[in-house]
PDB file of N, CA and C in Angstrom:
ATOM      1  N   UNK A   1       0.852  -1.172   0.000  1.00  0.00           N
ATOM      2  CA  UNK A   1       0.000   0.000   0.000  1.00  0.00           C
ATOM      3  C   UNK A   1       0.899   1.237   0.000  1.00  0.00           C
ATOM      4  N   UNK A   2       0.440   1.605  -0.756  1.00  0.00           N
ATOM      5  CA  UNK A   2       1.653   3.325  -1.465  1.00  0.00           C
ATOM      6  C   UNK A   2       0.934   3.939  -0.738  1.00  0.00           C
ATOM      7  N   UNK A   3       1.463   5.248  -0.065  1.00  0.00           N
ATOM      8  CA  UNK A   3       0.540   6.391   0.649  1.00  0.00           C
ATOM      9  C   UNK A   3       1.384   7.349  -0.208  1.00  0.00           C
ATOM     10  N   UNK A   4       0.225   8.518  -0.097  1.00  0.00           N
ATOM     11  CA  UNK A   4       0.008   9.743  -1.240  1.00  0.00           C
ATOM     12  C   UNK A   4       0.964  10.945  -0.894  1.00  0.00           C
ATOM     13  N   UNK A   5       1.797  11.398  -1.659  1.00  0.00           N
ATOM     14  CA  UNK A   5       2.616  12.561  -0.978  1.00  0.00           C
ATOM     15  C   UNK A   5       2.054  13.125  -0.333  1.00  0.00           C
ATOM     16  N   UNK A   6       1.064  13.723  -1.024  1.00  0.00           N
ATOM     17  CA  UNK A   6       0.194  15.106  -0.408  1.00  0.00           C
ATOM     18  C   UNK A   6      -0.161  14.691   1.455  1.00  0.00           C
ATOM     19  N   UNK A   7      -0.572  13.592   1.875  1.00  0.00           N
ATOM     20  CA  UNK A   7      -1.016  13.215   2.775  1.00  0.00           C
ATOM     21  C   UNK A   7       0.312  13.254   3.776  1.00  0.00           C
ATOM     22  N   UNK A   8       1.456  12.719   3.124  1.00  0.00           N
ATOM     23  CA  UNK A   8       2.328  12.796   4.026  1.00  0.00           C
ATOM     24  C   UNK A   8       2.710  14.348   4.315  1.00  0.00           C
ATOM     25  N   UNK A   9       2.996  15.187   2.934  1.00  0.00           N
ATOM     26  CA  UNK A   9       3.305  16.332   3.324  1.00  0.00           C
ATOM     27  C   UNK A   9       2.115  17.479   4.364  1.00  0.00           C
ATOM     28  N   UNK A  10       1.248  17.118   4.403  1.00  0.00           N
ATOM     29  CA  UNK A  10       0.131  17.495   5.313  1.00  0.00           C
ATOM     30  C   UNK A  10       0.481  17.421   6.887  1.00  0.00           C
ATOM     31  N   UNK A  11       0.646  15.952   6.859  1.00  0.00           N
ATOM     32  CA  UNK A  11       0.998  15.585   8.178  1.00  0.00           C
ATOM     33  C   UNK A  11       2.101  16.240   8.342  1.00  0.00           C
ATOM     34  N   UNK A  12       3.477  16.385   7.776  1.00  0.00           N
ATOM     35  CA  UNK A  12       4.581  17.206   8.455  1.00  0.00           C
ATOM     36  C   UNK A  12       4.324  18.727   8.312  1.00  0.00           C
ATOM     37  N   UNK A  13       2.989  19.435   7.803  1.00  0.00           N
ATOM     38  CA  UNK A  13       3.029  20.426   8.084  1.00  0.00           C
ATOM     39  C   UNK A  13       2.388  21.278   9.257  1.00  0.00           C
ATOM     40  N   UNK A  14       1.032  20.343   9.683  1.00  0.00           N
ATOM     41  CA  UNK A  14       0.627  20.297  10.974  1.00  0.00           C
ATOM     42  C   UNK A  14       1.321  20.026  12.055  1.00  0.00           C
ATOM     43  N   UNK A  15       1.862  19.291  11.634  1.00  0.00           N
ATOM     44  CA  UNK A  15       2.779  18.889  13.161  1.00  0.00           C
ATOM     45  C   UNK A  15       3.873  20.032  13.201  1.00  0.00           C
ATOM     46  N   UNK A  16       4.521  20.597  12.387  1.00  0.00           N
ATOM     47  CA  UNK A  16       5.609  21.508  12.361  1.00  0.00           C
ATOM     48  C   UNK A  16       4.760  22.657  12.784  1.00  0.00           C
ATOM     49  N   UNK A  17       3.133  23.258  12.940  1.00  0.00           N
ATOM     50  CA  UNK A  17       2.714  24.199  12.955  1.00  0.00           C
ATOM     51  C   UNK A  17       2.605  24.032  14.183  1.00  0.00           C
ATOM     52  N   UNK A  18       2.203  22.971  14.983  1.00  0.00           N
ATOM     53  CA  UNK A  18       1.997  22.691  16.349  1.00  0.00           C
ATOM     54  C   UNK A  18       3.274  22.749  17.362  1.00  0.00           C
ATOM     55  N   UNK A  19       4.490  22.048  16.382  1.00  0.00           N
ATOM     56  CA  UNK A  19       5.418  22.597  17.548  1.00  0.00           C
ATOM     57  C   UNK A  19       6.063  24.018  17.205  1.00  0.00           C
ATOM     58  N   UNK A  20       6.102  24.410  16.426  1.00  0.00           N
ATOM     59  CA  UNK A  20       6.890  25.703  16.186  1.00  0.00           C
ATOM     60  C   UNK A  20       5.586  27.121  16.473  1.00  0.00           C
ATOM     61  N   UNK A  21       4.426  26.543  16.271  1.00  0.00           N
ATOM     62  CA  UNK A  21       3.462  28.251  16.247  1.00  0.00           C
ATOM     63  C   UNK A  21       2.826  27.942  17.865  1.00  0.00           C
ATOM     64  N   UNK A  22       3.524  27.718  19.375  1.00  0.00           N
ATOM     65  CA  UNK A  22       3.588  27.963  20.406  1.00  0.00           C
ATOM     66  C   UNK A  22       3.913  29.154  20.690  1.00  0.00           C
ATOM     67  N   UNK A  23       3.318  29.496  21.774  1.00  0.00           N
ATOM     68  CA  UNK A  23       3.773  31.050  22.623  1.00  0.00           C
ATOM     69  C   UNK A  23       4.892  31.124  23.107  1.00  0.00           C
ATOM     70  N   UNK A  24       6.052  31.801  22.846  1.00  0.00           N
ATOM     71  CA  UNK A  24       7.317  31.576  24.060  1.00  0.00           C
ATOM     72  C   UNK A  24       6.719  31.867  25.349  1.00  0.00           C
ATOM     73  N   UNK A  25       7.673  31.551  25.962  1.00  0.00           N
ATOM     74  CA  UNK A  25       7.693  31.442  27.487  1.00  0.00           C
ATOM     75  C   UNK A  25       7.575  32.675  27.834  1.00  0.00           C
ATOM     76  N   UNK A  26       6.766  33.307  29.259  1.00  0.00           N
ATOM     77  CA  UNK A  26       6.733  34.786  29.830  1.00  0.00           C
ATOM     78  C   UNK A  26       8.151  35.159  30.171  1.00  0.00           C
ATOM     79  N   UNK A  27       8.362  36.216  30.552  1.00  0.00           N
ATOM     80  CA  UNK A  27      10.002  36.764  30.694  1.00  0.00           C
ATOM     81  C   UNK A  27      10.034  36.798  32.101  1.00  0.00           C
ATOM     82  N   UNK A  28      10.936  36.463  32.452  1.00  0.00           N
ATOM     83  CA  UNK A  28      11.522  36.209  34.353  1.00  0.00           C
ATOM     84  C   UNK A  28      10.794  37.335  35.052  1.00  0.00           C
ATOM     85  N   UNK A  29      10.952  37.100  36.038  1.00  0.00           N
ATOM     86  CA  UNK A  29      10.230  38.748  36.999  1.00  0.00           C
ATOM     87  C   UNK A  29      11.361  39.503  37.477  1.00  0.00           C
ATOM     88  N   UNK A  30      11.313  40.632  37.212  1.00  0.00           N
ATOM     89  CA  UNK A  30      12.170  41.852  37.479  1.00  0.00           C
ATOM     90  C   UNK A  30      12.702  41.285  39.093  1.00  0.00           C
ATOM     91  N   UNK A  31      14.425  41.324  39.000  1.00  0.00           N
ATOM     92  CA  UNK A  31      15.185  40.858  40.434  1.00  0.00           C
ATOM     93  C   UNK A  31      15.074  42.066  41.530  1.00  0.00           C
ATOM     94  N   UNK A  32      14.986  41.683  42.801  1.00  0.00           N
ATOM     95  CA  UNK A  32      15.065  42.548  43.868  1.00  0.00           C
ATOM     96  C   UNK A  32      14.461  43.477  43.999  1.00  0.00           C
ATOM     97  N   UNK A  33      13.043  42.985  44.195  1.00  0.00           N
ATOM     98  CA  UNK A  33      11.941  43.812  44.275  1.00  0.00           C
ATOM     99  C   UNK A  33      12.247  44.392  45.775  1.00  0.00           C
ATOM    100  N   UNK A  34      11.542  45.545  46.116  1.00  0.00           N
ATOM    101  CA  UNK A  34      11.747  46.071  47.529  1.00  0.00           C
ATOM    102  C   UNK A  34      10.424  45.186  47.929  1.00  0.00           C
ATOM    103  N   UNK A  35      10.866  45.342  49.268  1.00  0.00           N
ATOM    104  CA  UNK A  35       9.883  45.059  50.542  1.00  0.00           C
ATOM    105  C   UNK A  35       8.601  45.913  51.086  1.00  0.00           C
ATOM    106  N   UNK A  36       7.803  45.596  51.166  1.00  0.00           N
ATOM    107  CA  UNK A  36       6.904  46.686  51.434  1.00  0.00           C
ATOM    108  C   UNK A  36       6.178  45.656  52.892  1.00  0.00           C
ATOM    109  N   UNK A  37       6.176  46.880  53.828  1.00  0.00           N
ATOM    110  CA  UNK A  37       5.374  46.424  54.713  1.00  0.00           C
ATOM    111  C   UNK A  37       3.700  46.432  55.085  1.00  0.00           C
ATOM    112  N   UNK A  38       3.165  44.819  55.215  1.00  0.00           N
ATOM    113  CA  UNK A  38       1.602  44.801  55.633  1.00  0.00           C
ATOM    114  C   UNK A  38       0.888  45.630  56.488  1.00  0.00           C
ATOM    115  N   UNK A  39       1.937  45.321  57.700  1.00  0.00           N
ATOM    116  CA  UNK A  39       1.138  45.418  59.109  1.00  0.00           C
ATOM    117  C   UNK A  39       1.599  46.538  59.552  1.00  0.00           C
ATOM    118  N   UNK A  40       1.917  47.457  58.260  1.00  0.00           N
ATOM    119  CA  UNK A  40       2.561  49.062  58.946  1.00  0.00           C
ATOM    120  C   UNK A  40       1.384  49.629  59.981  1.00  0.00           C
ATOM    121  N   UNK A  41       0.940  50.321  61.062  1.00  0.00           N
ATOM    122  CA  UNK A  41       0.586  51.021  61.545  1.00  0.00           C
ATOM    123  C   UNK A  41      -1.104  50.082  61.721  1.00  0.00           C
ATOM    124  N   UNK A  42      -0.520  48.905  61.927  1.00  0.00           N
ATOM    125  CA  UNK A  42      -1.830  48.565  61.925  1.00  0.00           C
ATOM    126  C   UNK A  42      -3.084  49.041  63.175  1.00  0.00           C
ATOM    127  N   UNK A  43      -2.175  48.826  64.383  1.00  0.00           N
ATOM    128  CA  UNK A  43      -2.621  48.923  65.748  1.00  0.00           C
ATOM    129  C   UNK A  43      -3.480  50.293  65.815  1.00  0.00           C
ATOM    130  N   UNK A  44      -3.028  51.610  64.707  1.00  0.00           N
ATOM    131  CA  UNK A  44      -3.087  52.772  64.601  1.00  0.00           C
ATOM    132  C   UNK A  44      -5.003  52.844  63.966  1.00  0.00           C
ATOM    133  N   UNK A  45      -4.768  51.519  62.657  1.00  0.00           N
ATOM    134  CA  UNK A  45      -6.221  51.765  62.151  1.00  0.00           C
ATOM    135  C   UNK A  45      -7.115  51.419  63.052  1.00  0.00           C
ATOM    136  N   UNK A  46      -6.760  49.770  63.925  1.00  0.00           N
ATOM    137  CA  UNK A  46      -7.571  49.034  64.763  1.00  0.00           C
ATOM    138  C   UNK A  46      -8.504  50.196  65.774  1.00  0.00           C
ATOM    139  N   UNK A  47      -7.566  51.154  66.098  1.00  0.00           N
ATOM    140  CA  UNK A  47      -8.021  52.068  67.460  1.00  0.00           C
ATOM    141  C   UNK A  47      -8.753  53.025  66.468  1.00  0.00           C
ATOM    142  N   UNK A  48      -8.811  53.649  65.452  1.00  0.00           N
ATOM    143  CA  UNK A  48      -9.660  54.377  64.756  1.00  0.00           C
ATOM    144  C   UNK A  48     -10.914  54.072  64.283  1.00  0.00           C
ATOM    145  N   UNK A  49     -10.871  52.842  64.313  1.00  0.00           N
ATOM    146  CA  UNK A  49     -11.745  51.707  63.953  1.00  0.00           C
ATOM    147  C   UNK A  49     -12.823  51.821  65.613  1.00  0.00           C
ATOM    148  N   UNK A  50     -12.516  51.273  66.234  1.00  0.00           N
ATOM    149  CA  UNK A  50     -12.978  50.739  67.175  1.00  0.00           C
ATOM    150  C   UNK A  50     -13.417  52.158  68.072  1.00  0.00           C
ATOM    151  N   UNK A  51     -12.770  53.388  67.840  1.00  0.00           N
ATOM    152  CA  UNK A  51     -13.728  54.619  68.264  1.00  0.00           C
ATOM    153  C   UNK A  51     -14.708  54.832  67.444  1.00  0.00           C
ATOM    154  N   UNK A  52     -14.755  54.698  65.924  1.00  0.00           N
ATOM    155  CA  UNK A  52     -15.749  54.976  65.380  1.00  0.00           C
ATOM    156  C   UNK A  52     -17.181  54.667  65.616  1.00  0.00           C
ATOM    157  N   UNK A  53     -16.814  53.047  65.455  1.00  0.00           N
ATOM    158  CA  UNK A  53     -17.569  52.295  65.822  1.00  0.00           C
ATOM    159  C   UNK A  53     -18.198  52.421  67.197  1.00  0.00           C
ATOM    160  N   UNK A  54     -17.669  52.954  68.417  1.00  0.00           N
ATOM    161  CA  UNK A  54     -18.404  53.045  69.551  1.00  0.00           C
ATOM    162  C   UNK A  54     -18.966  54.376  69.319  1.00  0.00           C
ATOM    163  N   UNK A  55     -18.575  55.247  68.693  1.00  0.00           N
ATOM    164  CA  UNK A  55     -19.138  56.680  68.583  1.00  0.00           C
ATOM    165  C   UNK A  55     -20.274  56.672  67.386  1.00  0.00           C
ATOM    166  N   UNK A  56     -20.753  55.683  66.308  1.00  0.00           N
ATOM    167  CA  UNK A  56     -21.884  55.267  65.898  1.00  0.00           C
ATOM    168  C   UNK A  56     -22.877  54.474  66.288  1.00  0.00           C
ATOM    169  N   UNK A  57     -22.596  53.846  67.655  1.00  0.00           N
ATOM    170  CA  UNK A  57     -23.333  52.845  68.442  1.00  0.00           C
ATOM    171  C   UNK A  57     -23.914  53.870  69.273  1.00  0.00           C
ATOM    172  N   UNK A  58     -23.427  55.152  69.776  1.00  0.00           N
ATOM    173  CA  UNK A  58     -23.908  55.674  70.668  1.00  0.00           C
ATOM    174  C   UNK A  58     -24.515  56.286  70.092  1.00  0.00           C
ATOM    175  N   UNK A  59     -24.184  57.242  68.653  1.00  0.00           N
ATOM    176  CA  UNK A  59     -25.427  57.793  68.340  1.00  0.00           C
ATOM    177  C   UNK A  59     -26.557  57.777  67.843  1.00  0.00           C
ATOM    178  N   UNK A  60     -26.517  55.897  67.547  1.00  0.00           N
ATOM    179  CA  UNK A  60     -27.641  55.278  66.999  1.00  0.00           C
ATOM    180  C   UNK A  60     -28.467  54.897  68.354  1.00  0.00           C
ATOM    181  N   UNK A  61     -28.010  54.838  69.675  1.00  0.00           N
ATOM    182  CA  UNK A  61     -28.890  54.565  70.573  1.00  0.00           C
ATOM    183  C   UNK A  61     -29.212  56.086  71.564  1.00  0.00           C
ATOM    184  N   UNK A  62     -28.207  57.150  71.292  1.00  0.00           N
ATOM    185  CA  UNK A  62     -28.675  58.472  71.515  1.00  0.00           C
ATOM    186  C   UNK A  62     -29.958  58.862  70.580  1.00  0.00           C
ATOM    187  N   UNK A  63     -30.496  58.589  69.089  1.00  0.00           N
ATOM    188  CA  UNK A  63     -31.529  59.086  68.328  1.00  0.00           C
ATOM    189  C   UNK A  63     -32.402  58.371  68.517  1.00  0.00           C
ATOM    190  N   UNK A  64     -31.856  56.787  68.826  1.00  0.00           N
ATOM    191  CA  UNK A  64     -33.157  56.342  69.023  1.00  0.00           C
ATOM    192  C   UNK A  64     -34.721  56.435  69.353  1.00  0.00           C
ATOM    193  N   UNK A  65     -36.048  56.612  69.084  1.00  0.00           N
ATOM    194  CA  UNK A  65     -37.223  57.095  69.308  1.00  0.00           C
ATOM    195  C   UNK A  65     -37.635  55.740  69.797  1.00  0.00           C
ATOM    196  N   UNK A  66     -38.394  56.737  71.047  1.00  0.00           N
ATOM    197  CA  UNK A  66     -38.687  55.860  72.200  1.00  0.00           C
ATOM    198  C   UNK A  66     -40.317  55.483  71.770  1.00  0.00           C
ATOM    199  N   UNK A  67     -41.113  54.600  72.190  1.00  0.00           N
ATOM    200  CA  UNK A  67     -42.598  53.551  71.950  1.00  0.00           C
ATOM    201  C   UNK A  67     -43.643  54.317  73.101  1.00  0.00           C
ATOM    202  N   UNK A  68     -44.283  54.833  72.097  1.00  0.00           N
ATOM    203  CA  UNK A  68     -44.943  55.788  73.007  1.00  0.00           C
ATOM    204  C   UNK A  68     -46.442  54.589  73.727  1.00  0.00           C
TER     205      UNK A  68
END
């Protein structure tokens, strides 16, 4: 059984399209990034936080309207 040029040359052109028409690879990540800190000043928001919050508790139970 003879097989047909055309068929063979098909097949090596798909396959050559599959390995060669891939994406290169992404490019490394930029070296020695600085440091940046999370927990800068955290303690600072917590307490800003936590007055707010008691100073909207009070004035939601200071407006409160009383059941006549």
């Amino acid at each position: 059984m003879k097989i047909p040029t055309q068929i063979i040359l098909i097949v090596f052109v798909l396959t050559g399209m599959s390995v060669f028409g891939q994406a290169p690879p992404p490019p490394p990540p930029p070296p020695d990034v600085p440091a940046v800190p999370i927990g800068g000043n955290i303690f600072v928001l917590l307490l800003v936080a936590t007055i707010y919050g008691a100073r909207k508790i009070y004035d939601l139970k200071l407006n409160k309207k009383t059941p006549m």
